[in-house]
N, C-alpha and C. Protein backbone atom coordinates (compact mmCIF):
# COMPACT_ATOMS: atom_id res chain seq x y z
N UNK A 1 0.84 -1.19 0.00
CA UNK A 1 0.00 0.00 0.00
C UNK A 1 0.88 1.25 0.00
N UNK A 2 0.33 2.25 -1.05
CA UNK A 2 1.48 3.33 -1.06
C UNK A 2 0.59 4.76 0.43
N UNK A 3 1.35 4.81 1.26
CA UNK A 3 1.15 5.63 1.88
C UNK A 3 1.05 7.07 1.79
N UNK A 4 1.92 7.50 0.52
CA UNK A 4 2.35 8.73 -0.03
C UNK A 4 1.41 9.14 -0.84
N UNK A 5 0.29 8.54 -1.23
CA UNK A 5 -0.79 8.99 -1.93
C UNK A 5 -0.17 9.57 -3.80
N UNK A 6 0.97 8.07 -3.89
CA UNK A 6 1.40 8.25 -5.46
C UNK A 6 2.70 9.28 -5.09
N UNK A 7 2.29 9.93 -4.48
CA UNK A 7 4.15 11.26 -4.44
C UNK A 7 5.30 10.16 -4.64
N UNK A 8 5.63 8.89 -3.74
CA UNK A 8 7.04 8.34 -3.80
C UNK A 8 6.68 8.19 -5.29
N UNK A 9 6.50 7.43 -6.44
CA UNK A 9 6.63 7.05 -7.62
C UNK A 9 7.01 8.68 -8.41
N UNK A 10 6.71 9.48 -7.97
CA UNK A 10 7.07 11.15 -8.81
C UNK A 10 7.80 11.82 -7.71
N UNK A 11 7.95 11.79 -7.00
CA UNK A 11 9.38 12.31 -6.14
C UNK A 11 9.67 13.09 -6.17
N UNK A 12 10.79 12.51 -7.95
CA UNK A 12 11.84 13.30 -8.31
C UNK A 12 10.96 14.73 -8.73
N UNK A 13 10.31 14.29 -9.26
CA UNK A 13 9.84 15.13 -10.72
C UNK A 13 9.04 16.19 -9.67
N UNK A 14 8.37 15.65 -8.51
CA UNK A 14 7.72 16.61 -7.98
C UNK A 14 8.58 17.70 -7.09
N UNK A 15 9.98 17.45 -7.11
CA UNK A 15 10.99 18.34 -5.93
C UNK A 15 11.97 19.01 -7.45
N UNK A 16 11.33 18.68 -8.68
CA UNK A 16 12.25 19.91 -9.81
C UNK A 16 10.99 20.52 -10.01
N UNK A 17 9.58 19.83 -10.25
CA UNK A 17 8.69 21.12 -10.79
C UNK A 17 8.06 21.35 -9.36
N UNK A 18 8.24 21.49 -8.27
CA UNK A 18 7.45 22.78 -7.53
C UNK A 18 8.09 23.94 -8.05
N UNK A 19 7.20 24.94 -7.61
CA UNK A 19 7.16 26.19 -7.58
C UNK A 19 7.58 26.63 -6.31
N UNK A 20 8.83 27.16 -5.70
CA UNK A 20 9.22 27.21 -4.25
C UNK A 20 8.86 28.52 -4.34
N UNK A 21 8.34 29.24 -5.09
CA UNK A 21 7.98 30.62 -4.82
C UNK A 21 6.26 30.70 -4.69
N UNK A 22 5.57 30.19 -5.36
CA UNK A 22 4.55 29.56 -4.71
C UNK A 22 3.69 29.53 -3.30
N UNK A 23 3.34 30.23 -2.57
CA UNK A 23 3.06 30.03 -1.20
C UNK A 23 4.34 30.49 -0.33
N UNK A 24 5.28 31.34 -0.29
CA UNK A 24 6.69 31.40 0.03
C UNK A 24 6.27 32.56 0.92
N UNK A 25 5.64 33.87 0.54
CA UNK A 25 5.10 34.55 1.07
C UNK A 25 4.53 34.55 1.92
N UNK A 26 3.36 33.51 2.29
CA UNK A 26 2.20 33.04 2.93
C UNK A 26 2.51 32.70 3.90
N UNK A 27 3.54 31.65 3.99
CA UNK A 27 4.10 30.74 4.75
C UNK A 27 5.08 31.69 5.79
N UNK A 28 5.76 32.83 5.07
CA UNK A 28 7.00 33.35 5.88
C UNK A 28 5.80 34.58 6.66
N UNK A 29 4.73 35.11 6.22
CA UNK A 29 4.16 35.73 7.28
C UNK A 29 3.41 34.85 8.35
N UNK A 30 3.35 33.68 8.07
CA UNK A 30 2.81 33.07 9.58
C UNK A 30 3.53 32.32 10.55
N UNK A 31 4.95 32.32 10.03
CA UNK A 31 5.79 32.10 10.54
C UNK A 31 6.54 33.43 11.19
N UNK A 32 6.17 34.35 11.02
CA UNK A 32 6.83 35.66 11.62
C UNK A 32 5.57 35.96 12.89
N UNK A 33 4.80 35.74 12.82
CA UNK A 33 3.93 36.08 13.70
C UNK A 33 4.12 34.41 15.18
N UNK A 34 4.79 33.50 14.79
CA UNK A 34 5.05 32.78 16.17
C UNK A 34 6.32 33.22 16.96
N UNK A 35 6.54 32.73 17.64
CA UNK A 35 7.86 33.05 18.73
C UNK A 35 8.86 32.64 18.19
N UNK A 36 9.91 33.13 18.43
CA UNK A 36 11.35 32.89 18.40
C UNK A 36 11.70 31.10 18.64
N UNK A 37 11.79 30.47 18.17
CA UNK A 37 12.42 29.43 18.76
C UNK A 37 10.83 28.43 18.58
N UNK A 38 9.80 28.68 18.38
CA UNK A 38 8.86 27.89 18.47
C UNK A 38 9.24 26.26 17.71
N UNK A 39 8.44 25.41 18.02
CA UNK A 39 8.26 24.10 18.12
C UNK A 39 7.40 23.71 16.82
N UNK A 40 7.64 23.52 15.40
CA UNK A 40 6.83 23.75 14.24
C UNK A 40 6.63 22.17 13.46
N UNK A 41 5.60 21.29 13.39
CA UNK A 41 5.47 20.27 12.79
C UNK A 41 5.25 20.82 11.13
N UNK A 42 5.74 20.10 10.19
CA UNK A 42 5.67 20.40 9.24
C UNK A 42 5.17 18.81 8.37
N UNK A 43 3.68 18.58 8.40
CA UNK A 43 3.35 17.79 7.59
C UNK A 43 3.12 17.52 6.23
N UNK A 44 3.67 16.95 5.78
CA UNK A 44 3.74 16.65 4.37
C UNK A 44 5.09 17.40 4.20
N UNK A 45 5.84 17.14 4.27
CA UNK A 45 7.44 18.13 4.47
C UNK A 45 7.87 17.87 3.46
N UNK A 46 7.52 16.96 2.47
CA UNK A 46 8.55 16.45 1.24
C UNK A 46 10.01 16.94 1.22
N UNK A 47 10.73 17.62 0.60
CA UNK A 47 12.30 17.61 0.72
C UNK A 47 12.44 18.96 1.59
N UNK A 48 11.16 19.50 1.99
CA UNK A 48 11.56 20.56 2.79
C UNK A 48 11.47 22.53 2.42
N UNK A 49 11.39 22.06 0.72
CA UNK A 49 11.88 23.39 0.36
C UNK A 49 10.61 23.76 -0.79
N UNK A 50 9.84 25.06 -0.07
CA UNK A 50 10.27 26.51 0.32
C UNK A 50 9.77 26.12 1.88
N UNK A 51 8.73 25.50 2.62
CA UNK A 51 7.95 25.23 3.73
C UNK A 51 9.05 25.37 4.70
N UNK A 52 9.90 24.17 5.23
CA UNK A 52 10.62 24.24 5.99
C UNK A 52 11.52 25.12 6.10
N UNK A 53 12.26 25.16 4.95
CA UNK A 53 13.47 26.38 4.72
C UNK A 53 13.11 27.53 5.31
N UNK A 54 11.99 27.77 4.88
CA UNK A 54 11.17 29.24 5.51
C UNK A 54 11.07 29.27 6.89
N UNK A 55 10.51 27.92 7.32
CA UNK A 55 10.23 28.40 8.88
C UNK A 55 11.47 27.83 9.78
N UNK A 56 13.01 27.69 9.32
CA UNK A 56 13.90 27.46 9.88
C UNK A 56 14.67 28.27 9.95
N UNK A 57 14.48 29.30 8.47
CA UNK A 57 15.16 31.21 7.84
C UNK A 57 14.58 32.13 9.48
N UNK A 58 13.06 31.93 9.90
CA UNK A 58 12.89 32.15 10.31
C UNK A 58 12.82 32.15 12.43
N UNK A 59 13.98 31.02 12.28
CA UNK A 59 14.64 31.26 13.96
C UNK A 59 13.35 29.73 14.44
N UNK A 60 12.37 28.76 13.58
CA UNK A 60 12.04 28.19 14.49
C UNK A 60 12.80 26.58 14.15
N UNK A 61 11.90 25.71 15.17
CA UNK A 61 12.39 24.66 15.01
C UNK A 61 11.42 23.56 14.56
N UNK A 62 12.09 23.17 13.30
CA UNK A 62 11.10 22.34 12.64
C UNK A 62 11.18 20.72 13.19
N UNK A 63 10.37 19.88 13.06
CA UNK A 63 10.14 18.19 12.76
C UNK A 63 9.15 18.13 11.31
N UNK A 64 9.68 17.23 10.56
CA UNK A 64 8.89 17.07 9.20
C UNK A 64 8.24 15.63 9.01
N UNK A 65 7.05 15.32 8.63
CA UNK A 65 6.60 14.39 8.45
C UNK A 65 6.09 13.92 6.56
N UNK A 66 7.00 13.04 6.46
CA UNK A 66 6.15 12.60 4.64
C UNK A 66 6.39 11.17 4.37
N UNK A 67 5.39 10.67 3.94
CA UNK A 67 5.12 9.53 3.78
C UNK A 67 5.97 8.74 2.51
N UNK A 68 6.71 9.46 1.72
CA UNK A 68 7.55 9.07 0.65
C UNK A 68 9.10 9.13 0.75
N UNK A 69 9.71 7.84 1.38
CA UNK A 69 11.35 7.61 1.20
C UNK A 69 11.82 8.26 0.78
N UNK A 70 11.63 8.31 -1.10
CA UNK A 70 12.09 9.51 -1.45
C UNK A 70 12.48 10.86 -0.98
N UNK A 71 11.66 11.61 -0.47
CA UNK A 71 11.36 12.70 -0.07
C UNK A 71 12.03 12.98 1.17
N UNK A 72 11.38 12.07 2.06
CA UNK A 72 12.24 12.04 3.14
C UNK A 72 13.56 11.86 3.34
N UNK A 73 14.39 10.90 2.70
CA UNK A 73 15.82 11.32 2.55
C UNK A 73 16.36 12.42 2.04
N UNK A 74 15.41 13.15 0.77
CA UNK A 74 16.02 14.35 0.50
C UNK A 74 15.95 15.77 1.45
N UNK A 75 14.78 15.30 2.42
CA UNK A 75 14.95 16.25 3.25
C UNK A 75 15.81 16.40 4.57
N UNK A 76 16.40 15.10 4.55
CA UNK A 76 17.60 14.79 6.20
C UNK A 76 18.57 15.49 5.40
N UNK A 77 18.71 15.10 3.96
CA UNK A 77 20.25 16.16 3.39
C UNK A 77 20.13 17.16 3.40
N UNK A 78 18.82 17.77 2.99
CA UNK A 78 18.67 19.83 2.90
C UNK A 78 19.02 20.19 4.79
N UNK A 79 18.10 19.29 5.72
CA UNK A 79 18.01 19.56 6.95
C UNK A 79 18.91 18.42 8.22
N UNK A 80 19.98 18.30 7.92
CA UNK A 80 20.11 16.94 8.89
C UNK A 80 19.80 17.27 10.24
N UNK A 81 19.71 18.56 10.86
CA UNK A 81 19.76 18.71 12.75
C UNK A 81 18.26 18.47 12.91
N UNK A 82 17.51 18.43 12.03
CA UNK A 82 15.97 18.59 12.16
C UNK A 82 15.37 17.19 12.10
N UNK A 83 14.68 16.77 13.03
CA UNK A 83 14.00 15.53 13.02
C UNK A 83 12.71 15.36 12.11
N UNK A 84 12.71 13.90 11.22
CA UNK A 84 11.80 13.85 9.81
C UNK A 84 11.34 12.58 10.42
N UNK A 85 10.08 11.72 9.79
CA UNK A 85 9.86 10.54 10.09
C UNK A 85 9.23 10.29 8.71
N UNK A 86 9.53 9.06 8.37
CA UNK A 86 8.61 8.19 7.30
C UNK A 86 7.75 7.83 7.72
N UNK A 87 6.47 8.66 7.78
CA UNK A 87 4.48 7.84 8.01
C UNK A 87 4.07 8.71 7.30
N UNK A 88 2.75 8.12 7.39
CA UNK A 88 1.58 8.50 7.25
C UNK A 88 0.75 9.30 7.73
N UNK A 89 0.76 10.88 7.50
CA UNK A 89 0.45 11.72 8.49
C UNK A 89 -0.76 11.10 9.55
N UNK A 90 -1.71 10.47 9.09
CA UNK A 90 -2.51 10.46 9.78
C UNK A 90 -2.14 9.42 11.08
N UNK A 91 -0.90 8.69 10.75
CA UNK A 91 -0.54 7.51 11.88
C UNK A 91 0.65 8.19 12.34
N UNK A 92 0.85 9.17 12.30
CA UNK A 92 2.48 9.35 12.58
C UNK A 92 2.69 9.31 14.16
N UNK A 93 3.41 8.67 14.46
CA UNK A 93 3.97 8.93 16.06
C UNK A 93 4.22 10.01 16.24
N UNK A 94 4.90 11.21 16.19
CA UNK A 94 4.90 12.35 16.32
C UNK A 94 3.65 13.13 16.57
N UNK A 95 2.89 13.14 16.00
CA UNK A 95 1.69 13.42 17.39
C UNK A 95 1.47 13.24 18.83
N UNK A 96 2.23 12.32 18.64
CA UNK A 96 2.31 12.12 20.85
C UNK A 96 3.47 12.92 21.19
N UNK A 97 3.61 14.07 19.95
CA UNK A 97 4.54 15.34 21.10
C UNK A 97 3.26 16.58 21.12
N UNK A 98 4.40 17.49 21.70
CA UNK A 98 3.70 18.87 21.52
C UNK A 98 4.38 19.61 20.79
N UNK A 99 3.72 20.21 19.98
CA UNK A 99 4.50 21.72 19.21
C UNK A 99 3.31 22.88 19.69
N UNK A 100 4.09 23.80 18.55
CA UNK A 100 4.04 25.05 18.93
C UNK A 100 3.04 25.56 17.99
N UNK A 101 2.82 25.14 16.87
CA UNK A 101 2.36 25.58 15.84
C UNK A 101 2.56 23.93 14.51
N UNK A 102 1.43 23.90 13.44
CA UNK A 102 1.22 22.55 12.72
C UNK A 102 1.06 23.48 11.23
N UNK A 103 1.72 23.03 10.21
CA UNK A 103 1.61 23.35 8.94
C UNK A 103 1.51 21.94 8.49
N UNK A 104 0.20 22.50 7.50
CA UNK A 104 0.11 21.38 6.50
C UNK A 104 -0.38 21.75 5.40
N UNK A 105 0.90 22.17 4.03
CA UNK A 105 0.63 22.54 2.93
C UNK A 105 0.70 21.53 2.09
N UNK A 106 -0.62 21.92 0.96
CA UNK A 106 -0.62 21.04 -0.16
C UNK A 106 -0.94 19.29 0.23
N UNK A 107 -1.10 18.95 1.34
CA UNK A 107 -1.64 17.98 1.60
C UNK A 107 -3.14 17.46 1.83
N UNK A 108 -3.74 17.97 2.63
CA UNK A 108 -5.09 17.98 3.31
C UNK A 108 -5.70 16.99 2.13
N UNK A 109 -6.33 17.56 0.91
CA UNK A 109 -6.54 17.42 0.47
C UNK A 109 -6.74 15.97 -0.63
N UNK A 110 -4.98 15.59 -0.74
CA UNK A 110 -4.34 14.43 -1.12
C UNK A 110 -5.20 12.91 -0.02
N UNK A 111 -5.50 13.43 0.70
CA UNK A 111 -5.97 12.31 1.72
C UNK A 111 -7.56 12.38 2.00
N UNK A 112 -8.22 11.02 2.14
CA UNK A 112 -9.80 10.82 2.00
C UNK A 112 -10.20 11.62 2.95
N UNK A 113 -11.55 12.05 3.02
CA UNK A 113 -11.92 12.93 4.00
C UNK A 113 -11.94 12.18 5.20
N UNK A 114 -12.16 11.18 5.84
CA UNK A 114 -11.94 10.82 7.29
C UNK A 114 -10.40 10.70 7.65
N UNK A 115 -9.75 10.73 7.03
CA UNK A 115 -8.37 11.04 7.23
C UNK A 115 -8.01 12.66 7.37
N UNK A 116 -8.22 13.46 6.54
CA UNK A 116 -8.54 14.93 6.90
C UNK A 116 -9.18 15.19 7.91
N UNK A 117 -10.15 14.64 8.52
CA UNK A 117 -11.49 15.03 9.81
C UNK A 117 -10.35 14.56 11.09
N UNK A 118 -9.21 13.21 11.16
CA UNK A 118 -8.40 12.91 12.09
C UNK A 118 -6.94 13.70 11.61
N UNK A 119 -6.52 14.42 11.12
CA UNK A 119 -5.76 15.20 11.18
C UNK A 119 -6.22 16.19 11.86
N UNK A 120 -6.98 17.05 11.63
CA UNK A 120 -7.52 17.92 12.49
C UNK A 120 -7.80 18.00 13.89
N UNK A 121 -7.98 16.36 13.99
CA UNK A 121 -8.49 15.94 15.91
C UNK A 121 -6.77 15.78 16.19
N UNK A 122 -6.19 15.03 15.39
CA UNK A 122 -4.71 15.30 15.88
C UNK A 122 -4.06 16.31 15.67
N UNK A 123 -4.22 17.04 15.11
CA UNK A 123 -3.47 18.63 15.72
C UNK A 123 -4.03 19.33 17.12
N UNK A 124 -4.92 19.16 16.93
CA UNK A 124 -5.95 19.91 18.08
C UNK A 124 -5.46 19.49 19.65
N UNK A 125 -5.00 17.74 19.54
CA UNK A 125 -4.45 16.85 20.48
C UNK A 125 -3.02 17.26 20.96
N UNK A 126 -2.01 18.04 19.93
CA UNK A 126 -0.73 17.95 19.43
C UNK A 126 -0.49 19.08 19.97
N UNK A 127 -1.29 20.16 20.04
CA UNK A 127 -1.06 21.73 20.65
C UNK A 127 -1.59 22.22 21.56
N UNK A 128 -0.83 23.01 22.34
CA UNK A 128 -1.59 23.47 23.35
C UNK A 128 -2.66 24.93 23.34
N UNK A 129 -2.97 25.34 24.23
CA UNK A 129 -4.37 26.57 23.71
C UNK A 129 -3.01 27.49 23.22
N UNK A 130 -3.65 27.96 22.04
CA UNK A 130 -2.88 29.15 21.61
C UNK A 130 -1.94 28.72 20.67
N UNK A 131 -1.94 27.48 20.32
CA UNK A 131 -1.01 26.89 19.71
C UNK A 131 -1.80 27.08 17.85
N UNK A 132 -0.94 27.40 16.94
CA UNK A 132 -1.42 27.53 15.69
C UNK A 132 -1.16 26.67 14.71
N UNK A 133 -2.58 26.53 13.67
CA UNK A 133 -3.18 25.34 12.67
C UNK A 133 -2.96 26.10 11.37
N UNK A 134 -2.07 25.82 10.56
CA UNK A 134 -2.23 26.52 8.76
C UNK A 134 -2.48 25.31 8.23
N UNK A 135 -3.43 25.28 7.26
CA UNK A 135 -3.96 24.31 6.12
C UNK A 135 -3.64 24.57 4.70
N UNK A 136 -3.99 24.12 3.90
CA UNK A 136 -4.30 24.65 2.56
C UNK A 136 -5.30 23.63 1.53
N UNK A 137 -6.05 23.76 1.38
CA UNK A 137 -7.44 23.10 0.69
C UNK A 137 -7.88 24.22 0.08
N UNK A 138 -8.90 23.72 -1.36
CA UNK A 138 -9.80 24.69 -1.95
C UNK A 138 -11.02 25.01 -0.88
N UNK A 139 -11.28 25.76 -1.13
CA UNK A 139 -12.70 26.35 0.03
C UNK A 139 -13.86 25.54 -0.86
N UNK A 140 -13.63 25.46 -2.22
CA UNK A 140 -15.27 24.94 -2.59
C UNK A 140 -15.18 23.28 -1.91
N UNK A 141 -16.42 22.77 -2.50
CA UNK A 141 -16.31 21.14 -2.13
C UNK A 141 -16.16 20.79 -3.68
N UNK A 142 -15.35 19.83 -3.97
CA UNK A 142 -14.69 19.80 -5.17
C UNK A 142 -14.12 18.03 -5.45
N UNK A 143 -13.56 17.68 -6.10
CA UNK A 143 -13.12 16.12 -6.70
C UNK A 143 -12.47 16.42 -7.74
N UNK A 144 -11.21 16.36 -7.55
CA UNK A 144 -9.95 16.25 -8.90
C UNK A 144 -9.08 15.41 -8.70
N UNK A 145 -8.43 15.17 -9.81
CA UNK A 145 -7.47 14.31 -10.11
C UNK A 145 -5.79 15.22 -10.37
N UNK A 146 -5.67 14.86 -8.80
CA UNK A 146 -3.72 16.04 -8.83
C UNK A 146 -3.01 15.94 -9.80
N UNK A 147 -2.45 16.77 -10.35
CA UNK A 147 -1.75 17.01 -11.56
C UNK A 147 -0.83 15.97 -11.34
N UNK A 148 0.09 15.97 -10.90
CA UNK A 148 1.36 15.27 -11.14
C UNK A 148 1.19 13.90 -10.60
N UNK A 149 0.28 13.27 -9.61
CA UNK A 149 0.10 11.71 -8.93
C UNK A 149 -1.16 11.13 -9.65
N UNK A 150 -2.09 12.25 -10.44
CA UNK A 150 -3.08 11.56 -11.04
C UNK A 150 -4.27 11.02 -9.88
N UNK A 151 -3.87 11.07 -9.13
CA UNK A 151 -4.83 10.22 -7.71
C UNK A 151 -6.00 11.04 -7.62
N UNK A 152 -6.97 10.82 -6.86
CA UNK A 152 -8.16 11.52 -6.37
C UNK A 152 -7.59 12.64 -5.16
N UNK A 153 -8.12 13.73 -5.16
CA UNK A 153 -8.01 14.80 -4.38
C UNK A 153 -9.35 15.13 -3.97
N UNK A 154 -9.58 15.76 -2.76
CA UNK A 154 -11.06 15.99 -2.38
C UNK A 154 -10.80 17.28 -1.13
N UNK A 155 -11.55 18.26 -1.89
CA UNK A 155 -11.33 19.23 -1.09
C UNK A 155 -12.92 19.28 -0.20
N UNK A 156 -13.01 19.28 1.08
CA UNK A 156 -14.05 19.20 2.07
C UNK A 156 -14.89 20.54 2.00
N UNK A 157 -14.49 21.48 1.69
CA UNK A 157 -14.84 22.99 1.65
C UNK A 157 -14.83 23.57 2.63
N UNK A 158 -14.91 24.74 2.58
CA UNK A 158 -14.52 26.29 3.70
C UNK A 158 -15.34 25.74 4.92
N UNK A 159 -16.75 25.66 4.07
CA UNK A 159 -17.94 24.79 5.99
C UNK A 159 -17.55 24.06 6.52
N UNK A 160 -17.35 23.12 5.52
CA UNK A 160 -16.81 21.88 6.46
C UNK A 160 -15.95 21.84 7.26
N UNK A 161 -14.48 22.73 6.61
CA UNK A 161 -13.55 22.35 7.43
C UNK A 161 -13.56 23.49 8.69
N UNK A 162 -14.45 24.60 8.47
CA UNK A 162 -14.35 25.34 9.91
C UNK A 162 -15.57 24.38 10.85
N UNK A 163 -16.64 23.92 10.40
CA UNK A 163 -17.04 22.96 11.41
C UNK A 163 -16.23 21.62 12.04
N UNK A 164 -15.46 21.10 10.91
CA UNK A 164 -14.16 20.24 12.29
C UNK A 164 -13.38 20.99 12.67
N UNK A 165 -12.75 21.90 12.57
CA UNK A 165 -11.96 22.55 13.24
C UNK A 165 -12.79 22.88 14.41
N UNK A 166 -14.03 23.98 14.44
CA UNK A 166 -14.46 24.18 15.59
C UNK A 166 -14.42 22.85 16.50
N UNK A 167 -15.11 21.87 15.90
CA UNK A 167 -14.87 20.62 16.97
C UNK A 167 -13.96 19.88 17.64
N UNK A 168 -12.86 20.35 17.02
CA UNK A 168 -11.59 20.00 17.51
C UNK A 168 -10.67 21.13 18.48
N UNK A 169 -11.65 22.17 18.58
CA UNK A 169 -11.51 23.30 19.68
C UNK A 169 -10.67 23.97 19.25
N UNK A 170 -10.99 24.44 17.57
CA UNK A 170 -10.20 25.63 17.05
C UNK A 170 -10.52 26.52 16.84
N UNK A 171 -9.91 27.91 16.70
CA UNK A 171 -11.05 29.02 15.60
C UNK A 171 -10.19 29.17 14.87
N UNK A 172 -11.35 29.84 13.74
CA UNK A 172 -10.66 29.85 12.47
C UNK A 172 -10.15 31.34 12.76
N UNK A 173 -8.75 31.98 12.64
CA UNK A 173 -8.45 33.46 12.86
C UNK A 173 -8.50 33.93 11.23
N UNK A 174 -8.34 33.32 10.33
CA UNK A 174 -7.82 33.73 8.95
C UNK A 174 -8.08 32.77 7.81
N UNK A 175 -9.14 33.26 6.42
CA UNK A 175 -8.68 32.61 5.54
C UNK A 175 -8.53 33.41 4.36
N UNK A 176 -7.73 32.71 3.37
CA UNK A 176 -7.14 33.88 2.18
C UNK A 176 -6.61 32.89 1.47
N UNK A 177 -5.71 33.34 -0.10
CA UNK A 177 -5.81 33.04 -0.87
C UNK A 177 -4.11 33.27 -1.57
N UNK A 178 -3.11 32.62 -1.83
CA UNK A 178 -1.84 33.05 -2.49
C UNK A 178 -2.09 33.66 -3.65
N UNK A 179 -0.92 33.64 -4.17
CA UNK A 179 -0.51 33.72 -5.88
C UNK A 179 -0.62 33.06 -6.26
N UNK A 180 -1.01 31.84 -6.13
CA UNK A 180 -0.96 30.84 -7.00
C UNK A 180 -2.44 30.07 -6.40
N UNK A 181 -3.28 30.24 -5.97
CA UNK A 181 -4.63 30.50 -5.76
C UNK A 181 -4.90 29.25 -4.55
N UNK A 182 -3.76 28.82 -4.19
CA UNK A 182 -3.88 28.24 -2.81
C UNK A 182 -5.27 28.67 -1.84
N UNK A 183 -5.51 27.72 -0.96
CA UNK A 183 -6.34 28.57 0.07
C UNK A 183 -5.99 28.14 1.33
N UNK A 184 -5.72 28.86 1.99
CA UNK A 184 -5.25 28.73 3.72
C UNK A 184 -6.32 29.16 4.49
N UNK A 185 -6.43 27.82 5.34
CA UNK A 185 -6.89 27.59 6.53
C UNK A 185 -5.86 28.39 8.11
N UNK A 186 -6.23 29.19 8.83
CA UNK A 186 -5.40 29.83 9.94
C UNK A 186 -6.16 29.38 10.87
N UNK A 187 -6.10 28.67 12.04
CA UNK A 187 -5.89 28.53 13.18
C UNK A 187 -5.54 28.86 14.50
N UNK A 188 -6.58 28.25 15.50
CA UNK A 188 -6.17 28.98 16.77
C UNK A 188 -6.31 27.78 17.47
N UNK A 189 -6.23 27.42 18.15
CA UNK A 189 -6.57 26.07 19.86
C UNK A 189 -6.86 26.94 20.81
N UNK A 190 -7.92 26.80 20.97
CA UNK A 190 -8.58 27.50 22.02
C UNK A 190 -8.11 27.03 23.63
């Protein structure tokens, strides 16, 4: 069973065609708004770069989680002091820590909706009050096929996902839109 939702088989191809400028912006203002030194899970971390890079440019301390070998080795070389694990976000041991703050770009989505509905209960689990949630999903409710893995994608929509979030004892502080027409989910733990 591929855990990576198709990414390990495109890897390569997916760490030459991102766009690291892409969401680069987005990412480095919500990372300027946590603390110095904060505690930052970075799910779906693939090799790390622009996501991690950014919030490591920025004084915190990352752990990365991605479900593709691939990926994950390329990200112990960009990052070796930074702790990575090979799972499955939704099983990852690393949830039985605490951070400071949970990014999860470009993933949500990649994964069935009851897997999205327990990401959410595990962040919520993972942080303490005050602790901050970034997403990125389309706001409509939607069914595509991801460009580069071909797989099913399913975006839950804007309702939906502020009704699990509320249930998972979040508020929503922020949602908006990149350059590249991303949509971010912002977070609070109440």
């Amino acid at each position: 069973m591929d855990l990576s939702n198709g990414y390990e088989n495109i890897a390569k191809i997916f760490m030459v065609a991102r766009d690291k400028s892409v969401g680069a912006s987005s990412v480095r203002k919500w990372a300027k708004a946590l603390a110095p030194g904060s505690v930052v899970l970075d799910l779906g971390c693939g090799p790390g770069n622009p996501v991690s890079k950014i919030l490591i440019g920025e004084g915190l301390t990352v752990y990365g989680i991605d479900a593709s070998p691939t990926m994950v080795e390329a990200f112990k070389r960009n990052f070796p002091a930074c702790p990575v694990a090979c799972e499955a976000a939704e099983t990852s041991t690393f949830f039985d820590r605490r951070f400071d703050a949970i990014i999860a770009w470009g993933l949500m989505f990649l994964l069935p909706p009851e897997a999205q509905a327990l990401i959410i209960q595990k962040a919520a689990q993972a942080l303490p009050s005050g602790g901050k949630f970034l997403f990125t999903s389309p706001s409509m409710v939607l069914e595509w096929n991801d460009a580069l893995s071909e797989r099913l994608s399913v975006s839950l929509g804007a309702e939906k996902y502020r009704e699990l979030l509320s249930a998972a004892g979040f508020s929503v502080t922020g949602e908006f839109a990149d350059e590249g027409e991303n949509y971010y989910y912002d977070a609070v733990k109440l």
